[in-house]
Protein backbone atom coordinates (compact mmCIF):
# COMPACT_ATOMS: atom_id res chain seq x y z
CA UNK A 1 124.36 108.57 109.17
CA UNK A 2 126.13 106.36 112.06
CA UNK A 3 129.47 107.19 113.30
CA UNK A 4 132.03 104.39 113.00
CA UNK A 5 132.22 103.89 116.96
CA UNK A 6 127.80 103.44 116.99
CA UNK A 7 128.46 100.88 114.04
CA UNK A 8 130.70 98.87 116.09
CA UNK A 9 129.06 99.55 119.20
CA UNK A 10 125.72 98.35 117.45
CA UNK A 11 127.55 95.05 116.13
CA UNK A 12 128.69 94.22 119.40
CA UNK A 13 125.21 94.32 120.36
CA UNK A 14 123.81 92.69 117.87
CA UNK A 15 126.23 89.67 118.54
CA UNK A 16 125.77 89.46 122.38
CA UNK A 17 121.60 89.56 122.13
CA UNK A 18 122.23 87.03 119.74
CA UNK A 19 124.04 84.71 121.45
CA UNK A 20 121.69 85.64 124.54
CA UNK A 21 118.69 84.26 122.52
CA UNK A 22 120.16 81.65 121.05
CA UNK A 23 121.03 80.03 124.41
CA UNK A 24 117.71 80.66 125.83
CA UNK A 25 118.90 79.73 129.79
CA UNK A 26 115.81 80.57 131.32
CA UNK A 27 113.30 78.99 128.63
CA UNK A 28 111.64 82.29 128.22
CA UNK A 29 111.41 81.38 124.06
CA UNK A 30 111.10 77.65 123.56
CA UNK A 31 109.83 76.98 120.55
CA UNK A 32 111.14 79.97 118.90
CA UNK A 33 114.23 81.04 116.51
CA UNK A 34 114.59 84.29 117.72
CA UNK A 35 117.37 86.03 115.88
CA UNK A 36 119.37 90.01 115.95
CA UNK A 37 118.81 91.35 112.46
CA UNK A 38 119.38 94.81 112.83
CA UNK A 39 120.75 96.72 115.33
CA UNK A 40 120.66 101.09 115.53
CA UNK A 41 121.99 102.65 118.72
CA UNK A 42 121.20 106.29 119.27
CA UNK A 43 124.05 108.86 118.85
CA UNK A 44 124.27 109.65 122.57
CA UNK A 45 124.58 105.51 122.95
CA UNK A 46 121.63 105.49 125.64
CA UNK A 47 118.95 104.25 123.28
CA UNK A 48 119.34 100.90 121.19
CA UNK A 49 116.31 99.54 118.80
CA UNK A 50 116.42 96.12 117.88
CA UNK A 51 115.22 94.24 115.45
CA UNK A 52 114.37 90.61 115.42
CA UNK A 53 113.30 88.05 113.17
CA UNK A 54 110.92 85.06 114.88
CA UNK A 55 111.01 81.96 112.63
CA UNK A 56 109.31 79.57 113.97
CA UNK A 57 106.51 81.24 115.53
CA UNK A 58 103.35 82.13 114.43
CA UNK A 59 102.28 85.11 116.80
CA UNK A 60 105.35 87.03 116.62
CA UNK A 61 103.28 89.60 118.10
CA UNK A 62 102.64 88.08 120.96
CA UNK A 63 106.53 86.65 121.37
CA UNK A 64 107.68 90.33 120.98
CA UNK A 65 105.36 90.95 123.90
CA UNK A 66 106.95 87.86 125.66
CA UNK A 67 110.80 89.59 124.96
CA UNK A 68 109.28 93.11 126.41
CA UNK A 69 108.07 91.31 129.83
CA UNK A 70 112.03 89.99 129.86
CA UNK A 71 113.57 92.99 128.88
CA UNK A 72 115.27 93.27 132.00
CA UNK A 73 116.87 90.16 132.49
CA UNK A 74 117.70 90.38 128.90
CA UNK A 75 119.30 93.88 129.75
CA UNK A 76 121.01 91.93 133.06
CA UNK A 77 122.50 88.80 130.82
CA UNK A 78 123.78 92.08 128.73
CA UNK A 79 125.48 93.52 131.27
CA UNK A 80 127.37 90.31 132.60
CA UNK A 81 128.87 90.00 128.83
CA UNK A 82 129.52 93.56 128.08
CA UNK A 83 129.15 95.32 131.16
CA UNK A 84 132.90 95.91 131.83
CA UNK A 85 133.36 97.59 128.21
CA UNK A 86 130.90 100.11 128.25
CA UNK A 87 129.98 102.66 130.57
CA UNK A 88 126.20 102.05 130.51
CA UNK A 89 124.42 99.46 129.09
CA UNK A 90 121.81 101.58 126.32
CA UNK A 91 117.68 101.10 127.01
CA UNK A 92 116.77 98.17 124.79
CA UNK A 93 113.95 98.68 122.30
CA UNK A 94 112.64 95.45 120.67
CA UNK A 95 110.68 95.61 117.34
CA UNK A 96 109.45 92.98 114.84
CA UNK A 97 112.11 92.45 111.60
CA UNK A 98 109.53 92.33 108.74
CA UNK A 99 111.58 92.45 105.81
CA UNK A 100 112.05 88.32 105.43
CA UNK A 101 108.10 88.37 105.54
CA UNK A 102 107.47 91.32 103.36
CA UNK A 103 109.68 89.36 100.66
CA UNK A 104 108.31 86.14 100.72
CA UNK A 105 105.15 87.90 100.39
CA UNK A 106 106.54 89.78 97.23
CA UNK A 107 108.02 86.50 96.09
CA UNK A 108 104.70 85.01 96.32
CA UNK A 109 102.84 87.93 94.56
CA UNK A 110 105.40 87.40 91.57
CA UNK A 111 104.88 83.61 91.52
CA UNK A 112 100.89 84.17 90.66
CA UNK A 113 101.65 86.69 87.86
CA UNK A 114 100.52 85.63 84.83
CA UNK A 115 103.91 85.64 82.55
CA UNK A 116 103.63 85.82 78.70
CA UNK A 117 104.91 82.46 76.65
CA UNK A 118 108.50 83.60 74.73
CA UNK A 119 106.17 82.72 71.58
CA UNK A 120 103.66 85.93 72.37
């Protein structure tokens, strides 16, 4: 269970990566909605997994590769926003947000189901 100071800690984070992806400066992830779903920092705050949510691509695989070769000047655009109000800024670990897939794919599944008539 998080403590109240990792749940704000991980909003914060959550909020400033998004923001960071959403403007996009360098043009690392044109063509891309790249947004922060979930955030979990570690209870020592040095370790933060994050989970994102590609919209518009098709390999998200290969754009989660594309945010691992920028992890560090994702980590530096970080540390220019919050770098004053932490002590260190945590190691970023991206992974894929699957759960917006996984229900569409359950939505889907339903959809094809053979329903009985109210008659039956």
């Amino acid at each position: 269970m998080a403590t109240t100071r990792q749940l704000k800690f991980s909003r914060m984070l959550q909020r400033e990566l998004g923001d960071i992806f959403q403007k996009d400066r360098k043009g690392y992830f044109t063509g891309n909605l790249i947004s922060v779903s979930h955030v979990e920092v570690s209870p020592d705050f040095t370790i933060a997994h994050i989970y994102l949510s590609m919209v518009l691509d098709r390999d998200k695989e290969q754009m989660l590769e594309t945010v691992n070769l920028h992890k560090a000047d994702i980590k530096r655009a970080l540390s220019k926003t919050i770098g004053r109000t932490v002590r260190k800024i945590p190691e970023l670990v991206f992974h894929l947000d699957l759960g917006a897939e996984h229900a569409q794919k359950m939505d889907d599944l339903f959809k094809k189901l053979n329903k009985p008539s109210k008659n039956d």
